[in-house]
C-alpha atoms as a PDB file:
ATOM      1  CA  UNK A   1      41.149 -61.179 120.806  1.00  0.00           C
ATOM      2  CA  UNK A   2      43.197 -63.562 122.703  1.00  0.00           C
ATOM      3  CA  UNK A   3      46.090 -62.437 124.163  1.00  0.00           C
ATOM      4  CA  UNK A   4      49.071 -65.399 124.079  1.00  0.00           C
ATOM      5  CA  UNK A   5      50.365 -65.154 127.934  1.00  0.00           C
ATOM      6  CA  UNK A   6      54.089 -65.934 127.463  1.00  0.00           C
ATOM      7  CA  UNK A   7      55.149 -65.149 131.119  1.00  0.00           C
ATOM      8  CA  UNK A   8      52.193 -66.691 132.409  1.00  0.00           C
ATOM      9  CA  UNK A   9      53.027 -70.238 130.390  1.00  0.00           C
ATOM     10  CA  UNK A  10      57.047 -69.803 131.297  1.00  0.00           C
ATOM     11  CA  UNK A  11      55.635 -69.452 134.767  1.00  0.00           C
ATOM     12  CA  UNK A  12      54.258 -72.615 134.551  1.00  0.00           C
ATOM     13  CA  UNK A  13      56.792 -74.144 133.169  1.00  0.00           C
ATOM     14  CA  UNK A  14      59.441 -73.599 135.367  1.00  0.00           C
ATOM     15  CA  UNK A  15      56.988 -75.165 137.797  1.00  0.00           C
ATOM     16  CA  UNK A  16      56.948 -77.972 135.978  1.00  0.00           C
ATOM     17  CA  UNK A  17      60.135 -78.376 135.305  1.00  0.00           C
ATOM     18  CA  UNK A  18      61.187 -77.928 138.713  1.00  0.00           C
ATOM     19  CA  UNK A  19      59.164 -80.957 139.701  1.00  0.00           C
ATOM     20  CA  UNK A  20      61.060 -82.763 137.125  1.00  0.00           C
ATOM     21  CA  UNK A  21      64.435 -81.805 138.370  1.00  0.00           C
ATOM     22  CA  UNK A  22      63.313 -83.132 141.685  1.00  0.00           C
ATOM     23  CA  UNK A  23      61.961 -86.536 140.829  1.00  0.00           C
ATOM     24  CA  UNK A  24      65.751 -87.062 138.642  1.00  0.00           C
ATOM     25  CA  UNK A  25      67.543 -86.215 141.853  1.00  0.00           C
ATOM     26  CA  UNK A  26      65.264 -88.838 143.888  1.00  0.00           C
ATOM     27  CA  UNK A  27      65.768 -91.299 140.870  1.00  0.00           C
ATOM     28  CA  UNK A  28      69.848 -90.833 140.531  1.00  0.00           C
ATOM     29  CA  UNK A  29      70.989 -88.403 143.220  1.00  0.00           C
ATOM     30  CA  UNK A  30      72.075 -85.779 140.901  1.00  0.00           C
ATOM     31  CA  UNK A  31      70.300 -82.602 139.251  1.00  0.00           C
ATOM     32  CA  UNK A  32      70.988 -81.117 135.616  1.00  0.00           C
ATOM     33  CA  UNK A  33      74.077 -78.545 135.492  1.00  0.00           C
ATOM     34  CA  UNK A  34      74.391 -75.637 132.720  1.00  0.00           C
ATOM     35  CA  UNK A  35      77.232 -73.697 132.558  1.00  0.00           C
ATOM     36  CA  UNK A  36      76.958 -70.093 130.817  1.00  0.00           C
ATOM     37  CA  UNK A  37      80.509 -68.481 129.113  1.00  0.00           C
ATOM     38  CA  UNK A  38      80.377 -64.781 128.694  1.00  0.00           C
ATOM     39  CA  UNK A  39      83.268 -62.838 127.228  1.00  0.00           C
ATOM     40  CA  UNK A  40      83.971 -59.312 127.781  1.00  0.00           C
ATOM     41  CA  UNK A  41      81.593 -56.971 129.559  1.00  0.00           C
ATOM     42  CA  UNK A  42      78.613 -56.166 126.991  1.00  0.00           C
ATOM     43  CA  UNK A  43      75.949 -54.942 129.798  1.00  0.00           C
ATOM     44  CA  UNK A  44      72.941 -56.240 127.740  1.00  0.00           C
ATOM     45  CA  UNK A  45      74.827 -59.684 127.964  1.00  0.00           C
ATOM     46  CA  UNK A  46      75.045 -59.594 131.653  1.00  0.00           C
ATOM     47  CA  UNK A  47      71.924 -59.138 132.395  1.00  0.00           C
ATOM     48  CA  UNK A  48      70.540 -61.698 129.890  1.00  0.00           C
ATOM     49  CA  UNK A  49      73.165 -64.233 131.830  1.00  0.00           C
ATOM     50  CA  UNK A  50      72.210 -63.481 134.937  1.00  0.00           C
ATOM     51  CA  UNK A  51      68.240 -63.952 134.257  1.00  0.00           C
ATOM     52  CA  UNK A  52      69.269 -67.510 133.246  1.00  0.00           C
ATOM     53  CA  UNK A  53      71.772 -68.061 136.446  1.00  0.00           C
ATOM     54  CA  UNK A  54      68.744 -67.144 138.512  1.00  0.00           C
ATOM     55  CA  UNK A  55      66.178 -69.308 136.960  1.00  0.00           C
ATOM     56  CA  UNK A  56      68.295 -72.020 136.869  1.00  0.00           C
ATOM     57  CA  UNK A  57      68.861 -71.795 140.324  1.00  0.00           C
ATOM     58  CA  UNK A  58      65.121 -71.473 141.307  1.00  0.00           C
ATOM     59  CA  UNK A  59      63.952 -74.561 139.633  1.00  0.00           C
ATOM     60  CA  UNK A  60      67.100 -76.904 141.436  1.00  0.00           C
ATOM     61  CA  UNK A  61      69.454 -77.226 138.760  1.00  0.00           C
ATOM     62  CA  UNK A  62      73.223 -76.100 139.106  1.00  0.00           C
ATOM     63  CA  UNK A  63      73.924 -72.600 137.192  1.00  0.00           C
ATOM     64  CA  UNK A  64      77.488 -71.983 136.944  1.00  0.00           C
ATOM     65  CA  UNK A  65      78.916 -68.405 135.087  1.00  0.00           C
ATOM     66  CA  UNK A  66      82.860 -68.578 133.549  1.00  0.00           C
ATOM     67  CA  UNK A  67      83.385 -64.986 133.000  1.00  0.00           C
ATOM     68  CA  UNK A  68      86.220 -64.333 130.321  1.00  0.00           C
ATOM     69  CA  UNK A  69      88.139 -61.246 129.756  1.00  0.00           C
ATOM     70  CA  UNK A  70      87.074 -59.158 126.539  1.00  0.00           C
ATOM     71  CA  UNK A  71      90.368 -60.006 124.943  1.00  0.00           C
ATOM     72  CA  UNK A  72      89.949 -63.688 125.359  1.00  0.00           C
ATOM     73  CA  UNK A  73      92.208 -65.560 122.425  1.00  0.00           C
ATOM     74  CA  UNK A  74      89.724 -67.995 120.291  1.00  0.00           C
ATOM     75  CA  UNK A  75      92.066 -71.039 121.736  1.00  0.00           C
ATOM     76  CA  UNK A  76      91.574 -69.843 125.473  1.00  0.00           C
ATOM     77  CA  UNK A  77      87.782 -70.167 124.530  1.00  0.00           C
ATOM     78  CA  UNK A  78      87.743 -73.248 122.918  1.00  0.00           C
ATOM     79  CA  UNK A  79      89.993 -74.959 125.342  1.00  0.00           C
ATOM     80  CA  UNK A  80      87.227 -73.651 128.267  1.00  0.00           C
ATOM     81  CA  UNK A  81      84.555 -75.864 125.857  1.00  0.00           C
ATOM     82  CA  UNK A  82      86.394 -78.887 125.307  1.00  0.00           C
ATOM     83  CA  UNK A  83      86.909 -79.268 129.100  1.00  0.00           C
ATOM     84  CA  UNK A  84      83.088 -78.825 129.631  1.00  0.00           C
ATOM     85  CA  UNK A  85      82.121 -80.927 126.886  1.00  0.00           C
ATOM     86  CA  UNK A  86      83.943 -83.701 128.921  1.00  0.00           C
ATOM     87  CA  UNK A  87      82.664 -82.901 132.570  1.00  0.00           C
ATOM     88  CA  UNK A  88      80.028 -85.196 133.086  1.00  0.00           C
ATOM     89  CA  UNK A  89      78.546 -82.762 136.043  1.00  0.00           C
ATOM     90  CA  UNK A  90      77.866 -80.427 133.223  1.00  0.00           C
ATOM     91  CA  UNK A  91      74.835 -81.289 131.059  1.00  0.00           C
ATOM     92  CA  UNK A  92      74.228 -78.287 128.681  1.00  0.00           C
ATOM     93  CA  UNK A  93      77.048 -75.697 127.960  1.00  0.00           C
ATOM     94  CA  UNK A  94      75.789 -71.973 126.322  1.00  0.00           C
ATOM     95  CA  UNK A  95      78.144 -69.433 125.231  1.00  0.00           C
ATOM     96  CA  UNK A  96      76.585 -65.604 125.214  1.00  0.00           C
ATOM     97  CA  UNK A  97      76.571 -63.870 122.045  1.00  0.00           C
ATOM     98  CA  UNK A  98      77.757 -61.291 120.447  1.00  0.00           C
ATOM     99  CA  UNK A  99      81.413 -62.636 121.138  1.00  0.00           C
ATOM    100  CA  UNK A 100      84.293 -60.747 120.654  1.00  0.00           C
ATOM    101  CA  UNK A 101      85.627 -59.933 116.824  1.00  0.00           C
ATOM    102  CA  UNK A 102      88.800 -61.871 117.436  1.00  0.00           C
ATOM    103  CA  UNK A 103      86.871 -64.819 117.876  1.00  0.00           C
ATOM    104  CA  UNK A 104      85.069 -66.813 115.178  1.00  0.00           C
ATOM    105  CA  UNK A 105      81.612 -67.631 116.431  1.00  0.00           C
ATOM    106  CA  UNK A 106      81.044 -70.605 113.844  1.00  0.00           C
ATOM    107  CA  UNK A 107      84.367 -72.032 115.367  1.00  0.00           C
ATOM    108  CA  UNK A 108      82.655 -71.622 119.113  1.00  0.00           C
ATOM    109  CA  UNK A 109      79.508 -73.338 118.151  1.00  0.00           C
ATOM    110  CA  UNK A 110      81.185 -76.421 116.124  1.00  0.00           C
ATOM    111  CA  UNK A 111      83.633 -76.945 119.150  1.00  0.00           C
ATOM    112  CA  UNK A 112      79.975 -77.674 121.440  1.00  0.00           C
ATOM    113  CA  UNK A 113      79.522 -81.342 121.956  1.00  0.00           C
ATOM    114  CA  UNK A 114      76.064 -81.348 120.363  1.00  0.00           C
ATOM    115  CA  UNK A 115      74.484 -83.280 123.260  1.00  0.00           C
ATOM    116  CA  UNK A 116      75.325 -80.514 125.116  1.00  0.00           C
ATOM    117  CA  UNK A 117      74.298 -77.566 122.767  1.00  0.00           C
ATOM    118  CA  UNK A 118      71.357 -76.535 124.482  1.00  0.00           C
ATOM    119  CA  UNK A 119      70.729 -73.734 122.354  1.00  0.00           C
ATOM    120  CA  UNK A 120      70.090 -75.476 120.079  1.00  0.00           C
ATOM    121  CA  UNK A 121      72.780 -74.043 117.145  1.00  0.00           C
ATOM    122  CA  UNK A 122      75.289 -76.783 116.356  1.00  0.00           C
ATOM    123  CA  UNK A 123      74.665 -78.348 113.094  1.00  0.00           C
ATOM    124  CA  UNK A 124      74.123 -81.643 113.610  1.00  0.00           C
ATOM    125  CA  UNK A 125      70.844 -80.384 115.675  1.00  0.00           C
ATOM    126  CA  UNK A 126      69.948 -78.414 113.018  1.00  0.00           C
ATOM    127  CA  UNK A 127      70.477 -81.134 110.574  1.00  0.00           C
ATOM    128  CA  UNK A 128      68.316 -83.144 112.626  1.00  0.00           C
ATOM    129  CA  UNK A 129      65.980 -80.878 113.050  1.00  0.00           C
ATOM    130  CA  UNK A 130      65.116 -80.459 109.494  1.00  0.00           C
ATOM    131  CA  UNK A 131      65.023 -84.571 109.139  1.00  0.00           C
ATOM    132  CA  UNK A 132      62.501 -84.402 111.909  1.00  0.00           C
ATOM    133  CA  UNK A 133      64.535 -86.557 114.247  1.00  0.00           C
ATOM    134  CA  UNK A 134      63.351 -83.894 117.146  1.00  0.00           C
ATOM    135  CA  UNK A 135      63.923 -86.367 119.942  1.00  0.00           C
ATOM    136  CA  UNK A 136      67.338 -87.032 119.110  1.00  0.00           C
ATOM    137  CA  UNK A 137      67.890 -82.837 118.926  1.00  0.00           C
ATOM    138  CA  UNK A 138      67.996 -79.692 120.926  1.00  0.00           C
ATOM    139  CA  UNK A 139      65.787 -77.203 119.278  1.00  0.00           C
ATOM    140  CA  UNK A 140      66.911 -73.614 119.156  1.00  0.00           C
ATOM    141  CA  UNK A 141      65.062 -72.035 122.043  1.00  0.00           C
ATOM    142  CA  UNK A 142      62.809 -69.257 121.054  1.00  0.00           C
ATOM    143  CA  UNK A 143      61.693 -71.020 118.076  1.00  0.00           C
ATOM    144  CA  UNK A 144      61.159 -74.113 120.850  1.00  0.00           C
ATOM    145  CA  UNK A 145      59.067 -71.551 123.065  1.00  0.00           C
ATOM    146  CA  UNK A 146      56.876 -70.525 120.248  1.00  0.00           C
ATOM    147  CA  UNK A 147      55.725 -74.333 119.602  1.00  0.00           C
ATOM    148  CA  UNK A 148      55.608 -74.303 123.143  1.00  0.00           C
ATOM    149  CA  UNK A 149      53.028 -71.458 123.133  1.00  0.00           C
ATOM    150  CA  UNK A 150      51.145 -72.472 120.269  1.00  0.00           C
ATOM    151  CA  UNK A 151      50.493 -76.541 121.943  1.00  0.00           C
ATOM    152  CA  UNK A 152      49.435 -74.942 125.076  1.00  0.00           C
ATOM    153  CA  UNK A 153      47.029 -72.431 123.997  1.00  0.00           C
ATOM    154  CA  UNK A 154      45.318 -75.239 121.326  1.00  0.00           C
ATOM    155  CA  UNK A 155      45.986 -73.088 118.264  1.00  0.00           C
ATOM    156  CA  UNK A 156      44.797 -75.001 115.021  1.00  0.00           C
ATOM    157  CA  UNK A 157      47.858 -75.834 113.011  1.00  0.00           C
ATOM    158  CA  UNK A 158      47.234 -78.649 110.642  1.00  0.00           C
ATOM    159  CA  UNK A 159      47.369 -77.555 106.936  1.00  0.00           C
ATOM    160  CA  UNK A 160      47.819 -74.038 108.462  1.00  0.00           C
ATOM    161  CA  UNK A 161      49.296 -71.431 106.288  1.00  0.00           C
ATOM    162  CA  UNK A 162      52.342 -70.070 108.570  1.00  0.00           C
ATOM    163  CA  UNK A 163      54.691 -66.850 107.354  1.00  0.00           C
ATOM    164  CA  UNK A 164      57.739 -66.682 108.552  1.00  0.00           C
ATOM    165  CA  UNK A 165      59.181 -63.228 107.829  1.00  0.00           C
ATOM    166  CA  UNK A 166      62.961 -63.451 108.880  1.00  0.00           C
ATOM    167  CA  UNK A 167      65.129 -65.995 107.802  1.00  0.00           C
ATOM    168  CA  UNK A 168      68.368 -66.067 110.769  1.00  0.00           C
ATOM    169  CA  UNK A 169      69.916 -69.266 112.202  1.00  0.00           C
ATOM    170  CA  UNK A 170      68.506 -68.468 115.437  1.00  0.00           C
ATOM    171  CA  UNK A 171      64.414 -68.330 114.635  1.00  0.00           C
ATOM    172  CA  UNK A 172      63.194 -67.612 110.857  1.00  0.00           C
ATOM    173  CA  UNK A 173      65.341 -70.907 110.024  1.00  0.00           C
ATOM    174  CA  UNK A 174      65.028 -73.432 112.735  1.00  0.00           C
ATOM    175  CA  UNK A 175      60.976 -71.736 113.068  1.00  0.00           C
ATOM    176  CA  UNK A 176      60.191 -72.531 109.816  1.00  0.00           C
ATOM    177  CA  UNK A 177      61.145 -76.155 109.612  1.00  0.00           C
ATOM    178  CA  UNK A 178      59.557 -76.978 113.104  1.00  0.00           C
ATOM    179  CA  UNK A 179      56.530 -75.684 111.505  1.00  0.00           C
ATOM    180  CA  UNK A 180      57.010 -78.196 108.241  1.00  0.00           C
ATOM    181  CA  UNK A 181      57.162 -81.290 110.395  1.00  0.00           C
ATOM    182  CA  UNK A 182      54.046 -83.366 111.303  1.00  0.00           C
ATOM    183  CA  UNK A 183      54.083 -82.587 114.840  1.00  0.00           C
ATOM    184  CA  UNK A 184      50.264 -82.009 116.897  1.00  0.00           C
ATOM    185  CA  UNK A 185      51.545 -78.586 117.205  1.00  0.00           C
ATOM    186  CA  UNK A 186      53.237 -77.656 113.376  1.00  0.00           C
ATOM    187  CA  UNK A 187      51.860 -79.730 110.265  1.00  0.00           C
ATOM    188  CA  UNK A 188      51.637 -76.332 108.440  1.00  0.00           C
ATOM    189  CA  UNK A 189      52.157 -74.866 104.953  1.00  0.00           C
ATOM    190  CA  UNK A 190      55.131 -72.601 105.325  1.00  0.00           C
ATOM    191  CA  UNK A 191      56.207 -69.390 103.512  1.00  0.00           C
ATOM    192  CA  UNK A 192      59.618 -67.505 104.651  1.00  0.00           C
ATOM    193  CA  UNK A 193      59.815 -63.859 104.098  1.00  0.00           C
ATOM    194  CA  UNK A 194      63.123 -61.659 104.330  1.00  0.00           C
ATOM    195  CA  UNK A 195      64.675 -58.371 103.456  1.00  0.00           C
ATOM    196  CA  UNK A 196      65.356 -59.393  99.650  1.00  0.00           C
ATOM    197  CA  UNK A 197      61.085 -60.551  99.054  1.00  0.00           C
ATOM    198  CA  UNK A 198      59.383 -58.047  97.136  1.00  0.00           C
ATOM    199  CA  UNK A 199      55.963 -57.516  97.959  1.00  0.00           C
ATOM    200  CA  UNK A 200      56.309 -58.923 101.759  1.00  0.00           C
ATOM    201  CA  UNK A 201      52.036 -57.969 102.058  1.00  0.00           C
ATOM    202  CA  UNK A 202      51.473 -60.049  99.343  1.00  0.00           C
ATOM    203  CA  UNK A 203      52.757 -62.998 101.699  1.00  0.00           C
ATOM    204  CA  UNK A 204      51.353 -61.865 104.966  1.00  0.00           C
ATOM    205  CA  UNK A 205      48.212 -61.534 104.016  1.00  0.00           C
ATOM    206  CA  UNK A 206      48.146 -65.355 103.441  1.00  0.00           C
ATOM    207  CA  UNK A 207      48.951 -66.303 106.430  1.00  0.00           C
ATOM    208  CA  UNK A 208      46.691 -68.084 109.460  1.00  0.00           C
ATOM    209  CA  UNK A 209      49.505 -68.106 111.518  1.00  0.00           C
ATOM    210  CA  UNK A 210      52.106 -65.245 110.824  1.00  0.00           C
ATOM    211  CA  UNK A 211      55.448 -65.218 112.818  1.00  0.00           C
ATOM    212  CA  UNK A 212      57.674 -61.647 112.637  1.00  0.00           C
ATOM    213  CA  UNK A 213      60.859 -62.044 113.802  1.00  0.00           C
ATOM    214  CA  UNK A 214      62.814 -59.610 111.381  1.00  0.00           C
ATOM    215  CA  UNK A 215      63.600 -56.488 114.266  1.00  0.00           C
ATOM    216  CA  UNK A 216      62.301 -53.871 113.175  1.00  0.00           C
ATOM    217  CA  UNK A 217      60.077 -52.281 115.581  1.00  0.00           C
ATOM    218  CA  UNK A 218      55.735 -51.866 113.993  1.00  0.00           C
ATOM    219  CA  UNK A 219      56.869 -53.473 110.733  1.00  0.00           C
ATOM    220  CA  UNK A 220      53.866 -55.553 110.393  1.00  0.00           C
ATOM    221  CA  UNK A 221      50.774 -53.509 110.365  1.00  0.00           C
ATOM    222  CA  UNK A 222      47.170 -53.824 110.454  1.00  0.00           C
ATOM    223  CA  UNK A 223      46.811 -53.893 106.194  1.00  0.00           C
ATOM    224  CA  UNK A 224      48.956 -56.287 105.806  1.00  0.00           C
ATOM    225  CA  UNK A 225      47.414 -59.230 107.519  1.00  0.00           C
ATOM    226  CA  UNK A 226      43.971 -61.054 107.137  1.00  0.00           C
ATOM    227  CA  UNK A 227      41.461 -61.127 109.665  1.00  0.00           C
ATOM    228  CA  UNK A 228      41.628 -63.632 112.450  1.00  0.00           C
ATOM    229  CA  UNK A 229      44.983 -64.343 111.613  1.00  0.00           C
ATOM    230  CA  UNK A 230      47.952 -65.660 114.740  1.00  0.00           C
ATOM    231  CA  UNK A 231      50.239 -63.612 115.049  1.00  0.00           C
ATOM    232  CA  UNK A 232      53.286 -64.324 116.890  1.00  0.00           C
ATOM    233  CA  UNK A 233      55.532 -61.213 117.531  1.00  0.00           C
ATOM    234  CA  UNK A 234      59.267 -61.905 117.677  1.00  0.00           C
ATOM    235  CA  UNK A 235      60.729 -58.561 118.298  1.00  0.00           C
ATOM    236  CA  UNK A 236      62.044 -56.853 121.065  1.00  0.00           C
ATOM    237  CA  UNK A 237      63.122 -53.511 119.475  1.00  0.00           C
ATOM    238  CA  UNK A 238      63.717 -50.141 121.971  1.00  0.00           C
ATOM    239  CA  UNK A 239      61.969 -47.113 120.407  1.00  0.00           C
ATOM    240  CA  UNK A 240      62.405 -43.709 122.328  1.00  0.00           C
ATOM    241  CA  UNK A 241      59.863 -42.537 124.885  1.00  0.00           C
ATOM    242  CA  UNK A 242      60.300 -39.571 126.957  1.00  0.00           C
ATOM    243  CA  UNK A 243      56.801 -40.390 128.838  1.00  0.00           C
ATOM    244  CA  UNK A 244      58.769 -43.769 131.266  1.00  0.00           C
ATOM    245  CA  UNK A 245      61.369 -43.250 133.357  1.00  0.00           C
ATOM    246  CA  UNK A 246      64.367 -44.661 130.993  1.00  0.00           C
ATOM    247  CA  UNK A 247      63.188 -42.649 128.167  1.00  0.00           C
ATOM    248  CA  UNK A 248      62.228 -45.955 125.858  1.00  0.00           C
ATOM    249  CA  UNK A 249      59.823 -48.734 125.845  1.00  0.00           C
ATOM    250  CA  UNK A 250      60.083 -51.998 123.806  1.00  0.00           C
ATOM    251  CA  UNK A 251      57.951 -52.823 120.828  1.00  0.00           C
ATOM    252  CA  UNK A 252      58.054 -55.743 118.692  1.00  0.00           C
ATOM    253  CA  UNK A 253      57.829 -56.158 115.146  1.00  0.00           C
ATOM    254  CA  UNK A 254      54.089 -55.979 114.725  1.00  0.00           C
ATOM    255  CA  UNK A 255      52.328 -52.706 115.201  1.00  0.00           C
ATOM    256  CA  UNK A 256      50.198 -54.306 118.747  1.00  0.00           C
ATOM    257  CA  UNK A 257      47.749 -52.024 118.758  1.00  0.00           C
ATOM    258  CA  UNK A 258      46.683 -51.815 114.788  1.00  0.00           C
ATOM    259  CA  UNK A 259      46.944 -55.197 114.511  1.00  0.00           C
ATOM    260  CA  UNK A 260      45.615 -56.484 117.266  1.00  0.00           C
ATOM    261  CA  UNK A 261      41.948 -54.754 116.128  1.00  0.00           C
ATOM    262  CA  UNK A 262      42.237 -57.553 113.377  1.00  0.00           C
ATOM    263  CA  UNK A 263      43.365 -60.863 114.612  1.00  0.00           C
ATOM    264  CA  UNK A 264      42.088 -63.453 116.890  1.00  0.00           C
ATOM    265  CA  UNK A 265      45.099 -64.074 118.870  1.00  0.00           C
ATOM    266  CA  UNK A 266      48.442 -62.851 119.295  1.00  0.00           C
ATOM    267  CA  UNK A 267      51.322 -62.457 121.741  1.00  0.00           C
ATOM    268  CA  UNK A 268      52.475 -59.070 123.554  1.00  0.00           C
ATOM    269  CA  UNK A 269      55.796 -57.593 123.385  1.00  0.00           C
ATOM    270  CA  UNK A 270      57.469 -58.109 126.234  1.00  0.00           C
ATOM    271  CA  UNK A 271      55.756 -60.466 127.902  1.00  0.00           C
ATOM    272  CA  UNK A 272      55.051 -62.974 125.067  1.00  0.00           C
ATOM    273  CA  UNK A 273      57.682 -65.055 123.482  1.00  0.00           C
ATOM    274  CA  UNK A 274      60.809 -63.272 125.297  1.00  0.00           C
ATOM    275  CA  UNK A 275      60.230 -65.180 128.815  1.00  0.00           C
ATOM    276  CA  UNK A 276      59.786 -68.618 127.390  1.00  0.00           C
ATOM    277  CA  UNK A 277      63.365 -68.666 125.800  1.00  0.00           C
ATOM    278  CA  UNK A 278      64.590 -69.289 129.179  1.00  0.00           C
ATOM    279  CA  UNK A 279      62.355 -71.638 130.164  1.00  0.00           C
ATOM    280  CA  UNK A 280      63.020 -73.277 127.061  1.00  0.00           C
ATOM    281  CA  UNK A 281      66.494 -73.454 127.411  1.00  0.00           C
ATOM    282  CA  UNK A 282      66.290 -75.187 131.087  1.00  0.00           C
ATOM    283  CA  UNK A 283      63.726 -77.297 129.527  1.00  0.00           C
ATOM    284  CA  UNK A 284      66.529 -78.600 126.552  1.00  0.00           C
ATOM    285  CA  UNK A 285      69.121 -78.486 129.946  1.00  0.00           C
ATOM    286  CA  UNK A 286      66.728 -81.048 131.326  1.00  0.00           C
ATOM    287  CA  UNK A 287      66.215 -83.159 128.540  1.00  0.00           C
ATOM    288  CA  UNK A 288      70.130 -83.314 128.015  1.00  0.00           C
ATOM    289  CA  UNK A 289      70.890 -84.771 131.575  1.00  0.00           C
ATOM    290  CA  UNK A 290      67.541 -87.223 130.796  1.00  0.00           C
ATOM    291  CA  UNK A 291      68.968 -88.631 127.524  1.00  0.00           C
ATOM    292  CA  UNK A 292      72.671 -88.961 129.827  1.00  0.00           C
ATOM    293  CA  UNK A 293      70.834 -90.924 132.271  1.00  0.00           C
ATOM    294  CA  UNK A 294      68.367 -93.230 130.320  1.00  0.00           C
ATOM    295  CA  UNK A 295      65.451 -91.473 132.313  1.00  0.00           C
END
């Protein structure tokens, strides 16, 4: 079976991509700037905003962090966007979820100037998305990283039948209409899945490429996939283990080693989709300050 390297294609990537941000500074004297907004103190937050200030960094671009107090009004917020979203030094602006309950999250990501919504989650990049206007876009980033995966590694997607079993904003969604479009790396047949399907093994046993993203942790096992089936593996879910030294690993949604007997390739959990969403994200940071520049 072939195991989908994730952190060995983000590795890659952020080579690449540095090399990029080095030929637009010799071509306009400037370098791509993303600024990240965290509110309040959630520790899993911080570290996930830190990761990103320290790639950014490494590849040449300018990472800047506005840290807001945990009782941040919405207005406060908003006001710290709409001054971004007319800073020209600042190319792709991401604010770290799960926000504060005083503050309407649909409200944050409408306020985004959506050539600057590198995540990918306004609506008019979603919208264009779906219409297959991808160059004119930001694609959500771990659904971006997957397609990223899949083109690298030459897995056969034409007239594929791909699963989707999740359905949020953030990957089923956007995942399931990259796979629709006729792109070298999508052009598939798609089915979504989600918590209301009856019969979900009915589905996944369909599916030449099958996608979990749905968080919880060995949902997807062995009988209910076909052999030599893809299988991308979403989740990142902690499950107690008294045997490591923090008392839990992390497993994704698909049982790894029941499954893995069965298809031909698939991705590890961690180190399969999880370190391309950053990459991704500098990678949508880059193409922002491109489009600004006519590059």
């Amino acid at each position: 079976m072939l195991i989908i390297d994730g952190k060995k294609v983000s590795l890659d990537l952020k080579n690449e991509l540095k090399a990029s941000v080095e030929t637009c500074q010799a071509q306009t004297g400037k370098v791509p700037g993303l600024t990240v907004i965290i509110v309040g103190h959630d520790p899993a937050s911080q570290v996930y905003v830190r990761n990103k200030a320290k790639t950014c960094k490494e590849i040449g671009m300018i990472s800047t962090v506005i840290e807001m107090a945990a009782d941040t009004t919405e207005k406060d917020l908003l006001d710290t966007i709409h001054r971004l979203n007319n800073d020209p030094a600042v190319h792709g602006i991401l604010v770290q979820q799960p926000l504060p309950k005083q503050i309407d999250e649909f409200a944050v990501t409408l306020a985004i100037d959506p050539s600057k919504d590198v995540d990918g989650f306004h609506p008019e990049n979603l919208g264009r998305l779906v219409m297959g206007h991808l160059d004119k876009c930001f694609v959500s980033c771990t659904p971006y990283g997957i397609l990223e995966l899949l083109g690298r590694y030459k897995i056969e997607t034409k007239g594929k039948h791909c699963v989707v079993v999740g359905r949020s904003n953030i990957v089923g969604k956007p995942m399931a209409n990259l796979m629709l479009q006729k792109l070298e790396a999508t052009n598939c047949t798609v089915t979504i899945c989600h918590s209301a399907t009856k019969n979900i093994p009915f589905y996944t046993r369909q599916a030449d490429i099958l996608i979990a993203a749905i968080g919880k942790a060995g949902f997807i096992t062995a009988d209910m996939v076909k052999p030599g089936v893809v299988v991308i593996d979403v989740g990142i879910n902690r499950i107690e283990d008294p045997s490591t030294k923090s008392g839990y690993r992390l497993v994704g949604d698909v049982d790894f080693e029941g499954v893995s007997a069965v298809a031909s390739a698939m991705t590890p959990v961690p180190g399969g989709v999880g370190p391309m969403t950053i990459a991704m994200l500098l990678k949508n940071t880059l193409q922002s300050f491109q489009r600004k520049n006519d590059l």
